[in-house]
N, C-alpha and C. Protein backbone atom coordinates (compact mmCIF):
# COMPACT_ATOMS: atom_id res chain seq x y z
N UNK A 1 57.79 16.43 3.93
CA UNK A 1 57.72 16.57 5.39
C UNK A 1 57.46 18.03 5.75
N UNK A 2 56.77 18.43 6.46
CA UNK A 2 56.14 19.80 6.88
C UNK A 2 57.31 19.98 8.10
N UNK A 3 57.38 22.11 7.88
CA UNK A 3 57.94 22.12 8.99
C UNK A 3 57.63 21.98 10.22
N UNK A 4 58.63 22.84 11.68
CA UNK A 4 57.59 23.06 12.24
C UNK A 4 57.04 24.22 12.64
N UNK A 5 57.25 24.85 12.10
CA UNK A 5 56.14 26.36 11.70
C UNK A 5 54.97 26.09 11.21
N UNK A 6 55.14 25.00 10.23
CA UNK A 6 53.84 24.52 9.52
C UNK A 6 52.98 24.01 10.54
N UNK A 7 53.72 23.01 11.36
CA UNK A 7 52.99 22.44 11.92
C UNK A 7 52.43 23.04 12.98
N UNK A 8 52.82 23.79 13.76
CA UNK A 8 52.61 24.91 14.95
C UNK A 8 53.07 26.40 14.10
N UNK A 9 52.18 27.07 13.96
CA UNK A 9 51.28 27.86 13.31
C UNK A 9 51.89 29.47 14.45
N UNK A 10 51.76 29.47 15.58
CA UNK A 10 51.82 30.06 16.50
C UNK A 10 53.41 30.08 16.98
N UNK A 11 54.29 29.31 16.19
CA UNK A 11 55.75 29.72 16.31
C UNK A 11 56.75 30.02 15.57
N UNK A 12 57.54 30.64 15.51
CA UNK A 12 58.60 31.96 14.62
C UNK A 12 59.86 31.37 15.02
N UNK A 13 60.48 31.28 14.04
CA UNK A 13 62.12 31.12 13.96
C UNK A 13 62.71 32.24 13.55
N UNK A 14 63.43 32.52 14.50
CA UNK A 14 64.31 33.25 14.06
C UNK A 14 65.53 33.08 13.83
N UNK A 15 66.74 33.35 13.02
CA UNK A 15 68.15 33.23 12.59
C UNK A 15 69.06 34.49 12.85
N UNK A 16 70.15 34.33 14.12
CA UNK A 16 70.72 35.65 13.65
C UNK A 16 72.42 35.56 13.62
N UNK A 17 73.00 36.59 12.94
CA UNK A 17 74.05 36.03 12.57
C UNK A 17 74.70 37.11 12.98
N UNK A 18 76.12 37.01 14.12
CA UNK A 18 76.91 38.10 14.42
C UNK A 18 77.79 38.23 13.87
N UNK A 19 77.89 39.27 13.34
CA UNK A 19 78.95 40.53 12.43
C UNK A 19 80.24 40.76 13.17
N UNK A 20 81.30 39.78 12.88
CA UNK A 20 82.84 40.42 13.45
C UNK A 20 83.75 40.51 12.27
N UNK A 21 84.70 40.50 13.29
CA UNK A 21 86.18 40.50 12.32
C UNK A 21 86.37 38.89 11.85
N UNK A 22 86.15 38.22 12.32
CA UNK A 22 86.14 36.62 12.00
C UNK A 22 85.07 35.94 10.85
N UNK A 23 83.85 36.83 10.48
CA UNK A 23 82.83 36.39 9.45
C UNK A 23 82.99 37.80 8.32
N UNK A 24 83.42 38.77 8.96
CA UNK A 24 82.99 39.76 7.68
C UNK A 24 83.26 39.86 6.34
N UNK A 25 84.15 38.59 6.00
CA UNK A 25 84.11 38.64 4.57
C UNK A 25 83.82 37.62 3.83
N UNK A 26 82.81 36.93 4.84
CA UNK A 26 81.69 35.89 4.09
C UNK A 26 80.69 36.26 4.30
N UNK A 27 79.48 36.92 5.05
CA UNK A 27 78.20 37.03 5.55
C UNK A 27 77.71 37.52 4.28
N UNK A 28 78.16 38.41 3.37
CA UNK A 28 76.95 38.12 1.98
C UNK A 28 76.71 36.47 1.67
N UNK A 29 77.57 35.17 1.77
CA UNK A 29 77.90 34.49 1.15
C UNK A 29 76.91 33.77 2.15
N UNK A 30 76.84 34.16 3.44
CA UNK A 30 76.04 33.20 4.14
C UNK A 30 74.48 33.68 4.48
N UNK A 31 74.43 35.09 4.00
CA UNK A 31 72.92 35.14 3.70
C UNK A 31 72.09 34.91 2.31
N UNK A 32 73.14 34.79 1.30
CA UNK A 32 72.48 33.80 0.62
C UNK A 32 72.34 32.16 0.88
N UNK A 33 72.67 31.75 1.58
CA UNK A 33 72.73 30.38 2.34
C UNK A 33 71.39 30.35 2.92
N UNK A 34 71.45 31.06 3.83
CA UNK A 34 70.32 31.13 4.90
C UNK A 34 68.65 30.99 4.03
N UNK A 35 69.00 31.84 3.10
CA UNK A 35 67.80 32.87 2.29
C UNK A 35 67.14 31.55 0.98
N UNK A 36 68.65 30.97 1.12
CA UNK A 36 68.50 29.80 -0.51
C UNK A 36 67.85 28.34 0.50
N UNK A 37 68.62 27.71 1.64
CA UNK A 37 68.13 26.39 2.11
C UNK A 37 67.67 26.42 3.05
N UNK A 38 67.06 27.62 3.90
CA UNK A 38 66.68 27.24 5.18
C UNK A 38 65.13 28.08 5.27
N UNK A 39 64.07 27.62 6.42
CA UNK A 39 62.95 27.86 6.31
C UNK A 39 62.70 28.62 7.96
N UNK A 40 62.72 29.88 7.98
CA UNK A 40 62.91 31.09 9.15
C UNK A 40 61.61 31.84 8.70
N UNK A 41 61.21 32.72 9.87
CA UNK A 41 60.40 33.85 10.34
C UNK A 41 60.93 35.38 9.80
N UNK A 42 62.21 34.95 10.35
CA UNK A 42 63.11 36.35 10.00
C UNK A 42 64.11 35.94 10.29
N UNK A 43 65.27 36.69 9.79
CA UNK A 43 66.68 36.57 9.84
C UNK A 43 67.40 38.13 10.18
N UNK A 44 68.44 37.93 10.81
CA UNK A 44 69.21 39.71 11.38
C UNK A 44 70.54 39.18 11.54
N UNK A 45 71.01 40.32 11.60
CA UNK A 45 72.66 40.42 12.44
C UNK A 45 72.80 41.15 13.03
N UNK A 46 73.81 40.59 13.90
CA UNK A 46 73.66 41.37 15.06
C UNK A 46 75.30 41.92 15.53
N UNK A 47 75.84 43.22 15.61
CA UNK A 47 76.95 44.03 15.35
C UNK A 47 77.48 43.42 16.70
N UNK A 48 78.81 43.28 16.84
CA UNK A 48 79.50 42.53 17.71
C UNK A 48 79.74 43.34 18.82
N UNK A 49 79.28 42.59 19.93
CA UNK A 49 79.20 43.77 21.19
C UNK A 49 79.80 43.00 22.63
N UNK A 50 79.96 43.52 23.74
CA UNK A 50 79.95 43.52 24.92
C UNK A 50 81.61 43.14 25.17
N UNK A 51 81.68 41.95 25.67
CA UNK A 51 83.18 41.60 26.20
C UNK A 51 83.35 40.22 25.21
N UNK A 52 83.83 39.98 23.89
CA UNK A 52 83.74 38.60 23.97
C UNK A 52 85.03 38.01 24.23
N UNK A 53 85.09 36.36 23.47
CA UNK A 53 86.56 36.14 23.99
C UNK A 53 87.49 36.34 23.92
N UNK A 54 87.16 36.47 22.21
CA UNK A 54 88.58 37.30 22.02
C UNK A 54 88.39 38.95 21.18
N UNK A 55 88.89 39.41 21.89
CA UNK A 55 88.84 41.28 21.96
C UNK A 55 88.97 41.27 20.59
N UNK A 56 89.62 40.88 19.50
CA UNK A 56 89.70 40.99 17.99
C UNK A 56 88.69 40.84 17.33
N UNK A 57 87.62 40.57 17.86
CA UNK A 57 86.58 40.51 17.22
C UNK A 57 85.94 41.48 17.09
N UNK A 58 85.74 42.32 17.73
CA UNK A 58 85.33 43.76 17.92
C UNK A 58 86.24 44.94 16.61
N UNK A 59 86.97 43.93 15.81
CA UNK A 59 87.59 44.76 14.74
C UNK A 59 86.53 44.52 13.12
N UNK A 60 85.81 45.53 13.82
CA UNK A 60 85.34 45.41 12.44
C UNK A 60 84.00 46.47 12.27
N UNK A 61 84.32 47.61 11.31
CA UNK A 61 83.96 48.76 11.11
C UNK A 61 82.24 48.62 11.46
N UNK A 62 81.82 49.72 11.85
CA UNK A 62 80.41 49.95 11.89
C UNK A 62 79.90 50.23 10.02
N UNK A 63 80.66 50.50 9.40
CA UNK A 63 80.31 51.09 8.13
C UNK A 63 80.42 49.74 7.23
N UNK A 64 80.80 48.74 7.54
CA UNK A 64 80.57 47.47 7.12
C UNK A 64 79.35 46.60 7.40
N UNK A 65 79.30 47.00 8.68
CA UNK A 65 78.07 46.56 9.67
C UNK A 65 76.48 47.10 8.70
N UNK A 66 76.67 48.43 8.45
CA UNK A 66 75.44 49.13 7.80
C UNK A 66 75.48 48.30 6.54
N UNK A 67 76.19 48.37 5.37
CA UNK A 67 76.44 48.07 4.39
C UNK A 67 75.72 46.33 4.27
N UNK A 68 76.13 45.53 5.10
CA UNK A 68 75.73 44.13 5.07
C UNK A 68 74.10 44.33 5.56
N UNK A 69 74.12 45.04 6.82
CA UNK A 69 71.96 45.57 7.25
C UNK A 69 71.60 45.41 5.75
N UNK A 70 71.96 46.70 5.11
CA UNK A 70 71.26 47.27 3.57
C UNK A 70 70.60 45.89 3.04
N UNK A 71 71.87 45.10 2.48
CA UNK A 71 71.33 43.79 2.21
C UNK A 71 70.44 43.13 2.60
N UNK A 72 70.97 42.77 4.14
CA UNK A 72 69.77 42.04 4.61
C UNK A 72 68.06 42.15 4.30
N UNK A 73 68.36 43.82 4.79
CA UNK A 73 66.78 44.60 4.97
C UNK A 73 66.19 44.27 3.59
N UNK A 74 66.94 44.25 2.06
CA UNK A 74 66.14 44.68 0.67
C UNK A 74 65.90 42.70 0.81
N UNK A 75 66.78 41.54 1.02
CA UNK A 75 66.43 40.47 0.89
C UNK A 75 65.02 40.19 1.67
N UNK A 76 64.80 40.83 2.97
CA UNK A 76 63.74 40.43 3.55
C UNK A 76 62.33 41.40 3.31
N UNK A 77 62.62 42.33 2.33
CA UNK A 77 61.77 43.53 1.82
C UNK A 77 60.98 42.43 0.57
N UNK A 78 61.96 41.73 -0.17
CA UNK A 78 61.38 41.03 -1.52
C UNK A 78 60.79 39.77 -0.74
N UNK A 79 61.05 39.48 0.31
CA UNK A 79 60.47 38.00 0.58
C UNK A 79 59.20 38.43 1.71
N UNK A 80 59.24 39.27 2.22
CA UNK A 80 58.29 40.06 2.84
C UNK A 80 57.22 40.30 2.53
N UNK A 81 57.30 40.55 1.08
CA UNK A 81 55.96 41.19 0.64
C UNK A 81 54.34 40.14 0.67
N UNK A 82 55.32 39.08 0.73
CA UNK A 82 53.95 37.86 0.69
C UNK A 82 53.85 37.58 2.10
N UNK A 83 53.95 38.03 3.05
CA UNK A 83 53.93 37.86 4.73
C UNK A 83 52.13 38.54 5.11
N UNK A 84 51.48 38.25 5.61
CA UNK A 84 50.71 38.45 6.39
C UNK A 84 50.88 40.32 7.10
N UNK A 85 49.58 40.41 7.46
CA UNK A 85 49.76 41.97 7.90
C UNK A 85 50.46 41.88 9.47
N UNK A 86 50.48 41.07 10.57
CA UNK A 86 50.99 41.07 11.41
C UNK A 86 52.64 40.65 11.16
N UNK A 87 52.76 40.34 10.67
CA UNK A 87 53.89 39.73 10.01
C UNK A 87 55.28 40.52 9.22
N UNK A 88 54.20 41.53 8.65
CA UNK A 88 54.91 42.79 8.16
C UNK A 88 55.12 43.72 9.19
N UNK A 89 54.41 44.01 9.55
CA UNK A 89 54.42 45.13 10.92
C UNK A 89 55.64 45.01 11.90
N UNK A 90 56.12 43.54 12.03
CA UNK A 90 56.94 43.27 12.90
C UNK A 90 58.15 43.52 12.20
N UNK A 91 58.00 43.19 10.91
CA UNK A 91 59.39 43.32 10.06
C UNK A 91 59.23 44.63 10.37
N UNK A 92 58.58 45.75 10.08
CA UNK A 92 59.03 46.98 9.78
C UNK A 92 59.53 47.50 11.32
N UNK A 93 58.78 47.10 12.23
CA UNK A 93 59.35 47.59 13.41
C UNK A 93 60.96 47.16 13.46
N UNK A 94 61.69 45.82 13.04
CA UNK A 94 62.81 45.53 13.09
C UNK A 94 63.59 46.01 12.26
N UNK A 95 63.02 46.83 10.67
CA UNK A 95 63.71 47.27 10.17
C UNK A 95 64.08 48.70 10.69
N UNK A 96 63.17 49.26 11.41
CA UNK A 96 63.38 50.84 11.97
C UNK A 96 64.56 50.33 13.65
N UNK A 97 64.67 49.49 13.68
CA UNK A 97 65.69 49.25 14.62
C UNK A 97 66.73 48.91 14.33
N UNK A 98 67.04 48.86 13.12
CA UNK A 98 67.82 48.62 12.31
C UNK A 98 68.56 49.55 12.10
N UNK A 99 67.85 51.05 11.65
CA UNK A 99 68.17 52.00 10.94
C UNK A 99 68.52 52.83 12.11
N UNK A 100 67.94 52.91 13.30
CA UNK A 100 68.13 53.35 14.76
C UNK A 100 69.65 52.77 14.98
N UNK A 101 69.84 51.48 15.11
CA UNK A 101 71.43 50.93 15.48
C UNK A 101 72.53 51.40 14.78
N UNK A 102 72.10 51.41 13.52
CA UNK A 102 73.04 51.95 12.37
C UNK A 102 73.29 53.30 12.77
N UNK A 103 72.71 54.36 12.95
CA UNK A 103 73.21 55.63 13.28
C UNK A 103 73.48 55.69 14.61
N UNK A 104 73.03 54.70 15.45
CA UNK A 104 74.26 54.95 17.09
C UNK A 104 75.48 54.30 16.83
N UNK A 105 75.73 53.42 15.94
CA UNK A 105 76.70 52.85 15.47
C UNK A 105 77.77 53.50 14.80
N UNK A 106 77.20 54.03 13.88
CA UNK A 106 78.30 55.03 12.60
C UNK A 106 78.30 56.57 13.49
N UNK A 107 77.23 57.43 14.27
CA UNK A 107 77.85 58.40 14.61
C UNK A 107 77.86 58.19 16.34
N UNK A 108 77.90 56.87 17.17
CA UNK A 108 78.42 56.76 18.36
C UNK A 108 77.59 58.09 19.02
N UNK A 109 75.94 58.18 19.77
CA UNK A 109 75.72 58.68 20.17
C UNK A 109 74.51 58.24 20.35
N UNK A 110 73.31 58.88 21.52
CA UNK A 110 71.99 58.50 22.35
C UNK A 110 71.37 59.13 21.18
N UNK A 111 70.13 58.48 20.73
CA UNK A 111 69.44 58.72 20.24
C UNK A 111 67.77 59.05 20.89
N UNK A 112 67.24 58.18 21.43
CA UNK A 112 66.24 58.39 22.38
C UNK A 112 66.44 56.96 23.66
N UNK A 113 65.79 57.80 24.78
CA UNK A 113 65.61 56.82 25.76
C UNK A 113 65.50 55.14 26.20
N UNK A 114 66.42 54.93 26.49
CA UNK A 114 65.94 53.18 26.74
C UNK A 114 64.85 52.97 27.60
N UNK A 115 64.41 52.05 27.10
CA UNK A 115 62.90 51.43 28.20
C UNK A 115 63.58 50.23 28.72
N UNK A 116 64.96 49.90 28.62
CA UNK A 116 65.09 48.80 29.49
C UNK A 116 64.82 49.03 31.01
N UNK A 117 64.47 47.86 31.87
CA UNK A 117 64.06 47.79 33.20
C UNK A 117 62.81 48.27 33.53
N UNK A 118 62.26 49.31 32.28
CA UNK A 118 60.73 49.59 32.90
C UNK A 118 59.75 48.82 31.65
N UNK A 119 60.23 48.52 30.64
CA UNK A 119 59.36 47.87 29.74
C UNK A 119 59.89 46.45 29.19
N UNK A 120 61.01 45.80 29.35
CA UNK A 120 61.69 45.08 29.47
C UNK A 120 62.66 44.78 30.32
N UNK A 121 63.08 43.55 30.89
CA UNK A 121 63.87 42.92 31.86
C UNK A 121 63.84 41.58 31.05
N UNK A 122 65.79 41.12 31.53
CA UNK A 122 65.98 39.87 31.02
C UNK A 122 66.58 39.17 32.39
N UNK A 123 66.40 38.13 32.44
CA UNK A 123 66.42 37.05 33.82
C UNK A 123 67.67 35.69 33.14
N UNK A 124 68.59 35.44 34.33
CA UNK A 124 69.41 34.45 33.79
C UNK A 124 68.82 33.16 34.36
N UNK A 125 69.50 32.21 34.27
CA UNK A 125 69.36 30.93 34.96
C UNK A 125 68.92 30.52 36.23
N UNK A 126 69.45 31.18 36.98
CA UNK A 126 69.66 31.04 38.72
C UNK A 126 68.35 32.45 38.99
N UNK A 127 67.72 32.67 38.58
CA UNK A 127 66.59 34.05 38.11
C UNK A 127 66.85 34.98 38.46
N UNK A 128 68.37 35.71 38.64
CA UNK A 128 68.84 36.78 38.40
C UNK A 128 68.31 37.69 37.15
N UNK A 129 67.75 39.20 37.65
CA UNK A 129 67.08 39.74 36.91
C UNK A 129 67.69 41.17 36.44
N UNK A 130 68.48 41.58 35.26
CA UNK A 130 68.98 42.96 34.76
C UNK A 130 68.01 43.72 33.64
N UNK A 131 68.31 44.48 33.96
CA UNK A 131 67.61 45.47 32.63
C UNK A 131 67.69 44.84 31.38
N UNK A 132 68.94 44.59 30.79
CA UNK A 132 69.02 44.27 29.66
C UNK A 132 70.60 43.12 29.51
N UNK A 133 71.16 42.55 28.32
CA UNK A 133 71.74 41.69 28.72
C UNK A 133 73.26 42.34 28.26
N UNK A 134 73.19 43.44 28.27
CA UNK A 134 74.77 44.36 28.07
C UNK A 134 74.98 45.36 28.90
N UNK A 135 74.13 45.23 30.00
CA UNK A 135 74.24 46.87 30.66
C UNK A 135 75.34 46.36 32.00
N UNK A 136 75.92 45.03 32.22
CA UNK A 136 76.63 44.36 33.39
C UNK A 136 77.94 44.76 32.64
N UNK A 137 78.04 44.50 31.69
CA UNK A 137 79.61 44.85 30.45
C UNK A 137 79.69 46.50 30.95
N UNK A 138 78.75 47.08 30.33
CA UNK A 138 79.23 48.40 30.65
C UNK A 138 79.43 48.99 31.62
N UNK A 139 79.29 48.51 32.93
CA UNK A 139 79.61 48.81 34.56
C UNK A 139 80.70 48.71 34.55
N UNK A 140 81.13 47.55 34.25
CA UNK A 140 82.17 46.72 34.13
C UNK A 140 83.23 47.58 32.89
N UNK A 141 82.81 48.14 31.95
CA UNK A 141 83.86 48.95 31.33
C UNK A 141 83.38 50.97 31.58
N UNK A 142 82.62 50.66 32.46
CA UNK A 142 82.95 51.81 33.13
C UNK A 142 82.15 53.33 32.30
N UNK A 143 81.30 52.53 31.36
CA UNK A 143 80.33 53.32 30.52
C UNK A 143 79.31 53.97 31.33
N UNK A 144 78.51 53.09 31.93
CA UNK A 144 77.70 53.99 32.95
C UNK A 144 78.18 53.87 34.33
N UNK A 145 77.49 55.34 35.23
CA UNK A 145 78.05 55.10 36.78
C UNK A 145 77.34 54.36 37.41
N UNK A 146 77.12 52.64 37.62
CA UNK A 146 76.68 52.04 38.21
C UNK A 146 77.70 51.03 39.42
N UNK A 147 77.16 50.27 40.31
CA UNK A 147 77.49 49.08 41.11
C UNK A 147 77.48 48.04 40.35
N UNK A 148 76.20 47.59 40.01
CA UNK A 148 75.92 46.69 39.42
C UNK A 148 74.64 46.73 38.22
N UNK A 149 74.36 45.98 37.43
CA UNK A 149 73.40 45.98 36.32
C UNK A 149 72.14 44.89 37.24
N UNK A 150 72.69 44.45 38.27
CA UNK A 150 71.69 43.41 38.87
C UNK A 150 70.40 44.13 39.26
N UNK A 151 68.94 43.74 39.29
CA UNK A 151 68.23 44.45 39.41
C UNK A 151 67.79 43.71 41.38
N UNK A 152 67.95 42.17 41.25
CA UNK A 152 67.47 41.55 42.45
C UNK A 152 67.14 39.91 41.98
N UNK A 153 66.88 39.45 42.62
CA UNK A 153 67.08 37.97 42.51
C UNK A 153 64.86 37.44 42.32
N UNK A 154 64.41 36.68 41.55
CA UNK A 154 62.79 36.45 41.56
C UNK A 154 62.88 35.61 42.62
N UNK A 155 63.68 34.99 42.62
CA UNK A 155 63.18 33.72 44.25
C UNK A 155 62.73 34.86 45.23
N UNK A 156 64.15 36.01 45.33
CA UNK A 156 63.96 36.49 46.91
C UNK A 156 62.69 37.34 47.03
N UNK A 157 61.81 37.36 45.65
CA UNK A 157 60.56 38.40 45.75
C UNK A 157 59.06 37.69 45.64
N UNK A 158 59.14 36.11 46.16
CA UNK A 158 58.45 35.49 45.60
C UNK A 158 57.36 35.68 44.44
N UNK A 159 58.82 35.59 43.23
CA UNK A 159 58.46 35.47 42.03
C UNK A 159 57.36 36.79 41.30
N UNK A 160 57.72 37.93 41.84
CA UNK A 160 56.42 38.61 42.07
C UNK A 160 57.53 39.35 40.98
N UNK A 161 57.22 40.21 39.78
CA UNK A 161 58.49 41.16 39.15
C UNK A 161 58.51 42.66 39.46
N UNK A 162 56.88 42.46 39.70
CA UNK A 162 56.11 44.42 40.10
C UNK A 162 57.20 44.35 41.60
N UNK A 163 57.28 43.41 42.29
CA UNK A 163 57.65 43.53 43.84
C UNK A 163 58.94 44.05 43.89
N UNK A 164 60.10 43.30 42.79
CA UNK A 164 61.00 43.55 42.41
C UNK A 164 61.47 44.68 41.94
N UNK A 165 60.72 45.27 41.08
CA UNK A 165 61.12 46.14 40.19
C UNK A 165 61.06 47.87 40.88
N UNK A 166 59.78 47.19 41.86
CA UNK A 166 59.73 48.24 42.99
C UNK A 166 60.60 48.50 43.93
N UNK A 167 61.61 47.91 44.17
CA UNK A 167 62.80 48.09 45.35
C UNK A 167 63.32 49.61 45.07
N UNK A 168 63.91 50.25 46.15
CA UNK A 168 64.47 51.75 45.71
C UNK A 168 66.07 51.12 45.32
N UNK A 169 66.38 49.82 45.18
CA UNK A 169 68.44 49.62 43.86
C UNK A 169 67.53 49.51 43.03
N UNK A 170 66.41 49.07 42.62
CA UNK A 170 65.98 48.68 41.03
C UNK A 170 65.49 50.18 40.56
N UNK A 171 64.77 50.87 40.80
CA UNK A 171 64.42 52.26 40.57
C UNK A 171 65.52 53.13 40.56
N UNK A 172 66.93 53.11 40.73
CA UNK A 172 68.03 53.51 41.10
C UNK A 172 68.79 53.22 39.63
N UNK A 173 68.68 52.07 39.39
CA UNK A 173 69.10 51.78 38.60
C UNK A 173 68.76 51.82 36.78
N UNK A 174 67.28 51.96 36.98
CA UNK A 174 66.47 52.11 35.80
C UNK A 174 66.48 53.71 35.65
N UNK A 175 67.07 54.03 36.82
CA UNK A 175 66.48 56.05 36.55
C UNK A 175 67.97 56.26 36.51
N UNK A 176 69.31 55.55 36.48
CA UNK A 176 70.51 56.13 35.80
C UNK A 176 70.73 55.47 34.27
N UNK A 177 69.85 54.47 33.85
CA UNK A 177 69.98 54.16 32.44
C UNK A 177 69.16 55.75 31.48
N UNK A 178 68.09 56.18 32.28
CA UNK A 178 67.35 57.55 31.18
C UNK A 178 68.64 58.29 31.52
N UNK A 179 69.04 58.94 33.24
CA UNK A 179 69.74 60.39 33.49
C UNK A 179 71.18 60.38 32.52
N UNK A 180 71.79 58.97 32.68
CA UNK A 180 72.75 58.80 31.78
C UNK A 180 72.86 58.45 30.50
N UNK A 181 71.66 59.06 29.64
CA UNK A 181 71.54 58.43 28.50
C UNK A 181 72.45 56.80 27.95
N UNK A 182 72.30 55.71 28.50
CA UNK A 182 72.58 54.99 28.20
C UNK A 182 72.26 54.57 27.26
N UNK A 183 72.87 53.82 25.89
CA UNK A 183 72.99 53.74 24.52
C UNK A 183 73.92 52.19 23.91
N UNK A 184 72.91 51.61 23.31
CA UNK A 184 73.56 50.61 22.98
C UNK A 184 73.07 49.99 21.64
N UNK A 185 73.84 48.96 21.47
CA UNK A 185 72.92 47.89 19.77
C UNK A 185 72.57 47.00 20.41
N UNK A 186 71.88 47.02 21.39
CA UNK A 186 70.97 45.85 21.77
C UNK A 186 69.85 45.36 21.02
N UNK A 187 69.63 45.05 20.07
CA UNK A 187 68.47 44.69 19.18
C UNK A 187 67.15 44.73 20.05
N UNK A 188 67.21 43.29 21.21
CA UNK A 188 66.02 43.73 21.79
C UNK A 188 64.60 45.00 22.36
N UNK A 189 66.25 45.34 23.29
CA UNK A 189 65.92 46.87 23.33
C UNK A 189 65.59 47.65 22.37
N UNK A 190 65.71 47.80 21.79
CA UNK A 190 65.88 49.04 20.86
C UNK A 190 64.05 48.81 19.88
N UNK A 191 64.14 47.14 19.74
CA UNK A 191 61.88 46.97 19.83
C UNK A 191 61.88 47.39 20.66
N UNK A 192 62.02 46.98 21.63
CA UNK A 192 60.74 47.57 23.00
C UNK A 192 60.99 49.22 23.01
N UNK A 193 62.31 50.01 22.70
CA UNK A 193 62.04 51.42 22.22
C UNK A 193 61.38 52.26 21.52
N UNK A 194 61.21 51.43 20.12
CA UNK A 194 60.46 51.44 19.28
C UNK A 194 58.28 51.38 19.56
N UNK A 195 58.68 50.56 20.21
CA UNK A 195 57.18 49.93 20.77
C UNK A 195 56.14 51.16 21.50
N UNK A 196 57.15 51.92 22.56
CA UNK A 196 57.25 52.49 23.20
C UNK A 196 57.50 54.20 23.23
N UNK A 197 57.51 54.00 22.35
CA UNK A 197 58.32 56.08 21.70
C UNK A 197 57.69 56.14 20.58
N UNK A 198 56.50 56.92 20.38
CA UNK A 198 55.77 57.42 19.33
C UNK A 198 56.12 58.32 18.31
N UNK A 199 57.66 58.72 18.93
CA UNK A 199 57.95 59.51 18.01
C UNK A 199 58.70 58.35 16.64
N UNK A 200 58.84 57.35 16.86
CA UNK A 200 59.17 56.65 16.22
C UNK A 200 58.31 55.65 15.53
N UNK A 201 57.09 55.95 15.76
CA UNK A 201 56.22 55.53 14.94
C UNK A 201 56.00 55.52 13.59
N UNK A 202 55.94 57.01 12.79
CA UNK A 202 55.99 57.59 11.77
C UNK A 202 57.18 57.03 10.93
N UNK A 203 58.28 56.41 11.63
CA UNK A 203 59.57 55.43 10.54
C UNK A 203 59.28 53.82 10.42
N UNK A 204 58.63 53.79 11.96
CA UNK A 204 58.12 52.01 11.28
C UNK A 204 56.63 52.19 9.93
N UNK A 205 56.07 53.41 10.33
CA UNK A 205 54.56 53.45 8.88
C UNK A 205 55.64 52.94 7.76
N UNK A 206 56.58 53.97 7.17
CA UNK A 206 57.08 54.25 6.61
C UNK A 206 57.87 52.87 5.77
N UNK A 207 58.54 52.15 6.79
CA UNK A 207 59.49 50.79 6.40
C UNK A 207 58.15 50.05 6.21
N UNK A 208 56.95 50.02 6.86
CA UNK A 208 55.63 48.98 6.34
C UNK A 208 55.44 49.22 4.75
N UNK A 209 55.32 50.46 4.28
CA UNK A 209 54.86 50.81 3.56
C UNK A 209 56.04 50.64 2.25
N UNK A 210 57.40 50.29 2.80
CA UNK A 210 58.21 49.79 1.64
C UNK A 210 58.31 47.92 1.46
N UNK A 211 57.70 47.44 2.40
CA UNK A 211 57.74 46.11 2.22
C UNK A 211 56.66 46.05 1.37
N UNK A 212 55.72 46.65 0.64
CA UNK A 212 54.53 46.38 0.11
C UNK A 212 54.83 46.79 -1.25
N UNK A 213 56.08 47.90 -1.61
CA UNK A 213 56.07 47.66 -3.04
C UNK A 213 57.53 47.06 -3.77
């Protein structure tokens, strides 16, 4: 039986697995799982963040966090190498976001600029629209000086995002994520940083150029 990647050609699975105090002393055990019976695009983890339910989860070292990446990155380096050139490119961009999270992680500090709200926006259900999907937590714990992470609602702009994004709270809000160096492990973010900041170009060549030997 074919998957359906096989079968639709034009779609990517992805797998990601969050890193707490509740998995950290199985996740080698379950990325060989992942890696041995299951058929993915790519696979990540993702360092335990924002408010969850229970606050104990958040116990669990950044230096563990790197240590399990390492793994990940060399498992998807050996299975990588037979990937397609678009294919690689994307890995390497995720591996340099990788290596980006890891050092805001282990030395807790801004590294370069977020492009959330001007190169990315994430939208909920009801089409409430924020920069990114952790920047409402940090209002809320008092990390940046904001009101709110809300940027504006798509109904009330008929559906327009340029219309939106143009309001002087949304420009308000996207120009205290640069002034306040705002800083996070948002995976998403941190591609579209990547995407976006040339100075970071020269580390994704670099991670391309290790998936190939």
């Amino acid at each position: 039986m074919s998957t359906v990647t096989e079968r639709y050609p034009n779609l990517s699975v992805g797998i990601a697995t969050v890193v707490s105090k509740f998995n950290r002393d199985n996740v080698y055990e379950l990325l060989d799982f992942v890696y041995d019976n299951m058929q993915f695009t790519d696979y990540g983890a993702l360092f335990v963040r924002g408010q969850p339910r229970d606050p104990h989860a958040r116990d669990v070292e950044a230096a563990h966090y790197k240590k399990f990446m390492k793994a990940c990155m060399q498992r998807a380096r050996e299975r990588d190498r037979r990937k397609n050139l678009t294919s690689r490119v994307f890995t390497a961009i995720n591996h340099t976001g990788i290596q980006l999270i890891m050092t805001t992680l282990i030395e807790d500090r801004f590294i370069m600029p977020c492009k959330a709200g001007r190169r990315m926006v994430v939208m909920d259900d009801e089409g409430n629209i924020a920069p990114c999907e952790i920047l409402q937590d940090y209002v809320k714990l008092g990390k940046i000086d904001l009101e709110t992470a809300r940027l504006g609602n798509i109904r009330e702009f008929d559906y327009d995002i340029r219309k939106l994004l143009a309001t002087d709270h949304a420009r308000k809000v996207v120009r205290a994520i640069v002034d306040q160096k705002c800083y996070c492990s948002f995976e998403c973010a941190w591609a579209v940083n990547i995407l976006y900041s040339p100075a970071a170009w020269p580390q994704v060549a670099r991670n391309y150029l290790r998936l190939g030997k």
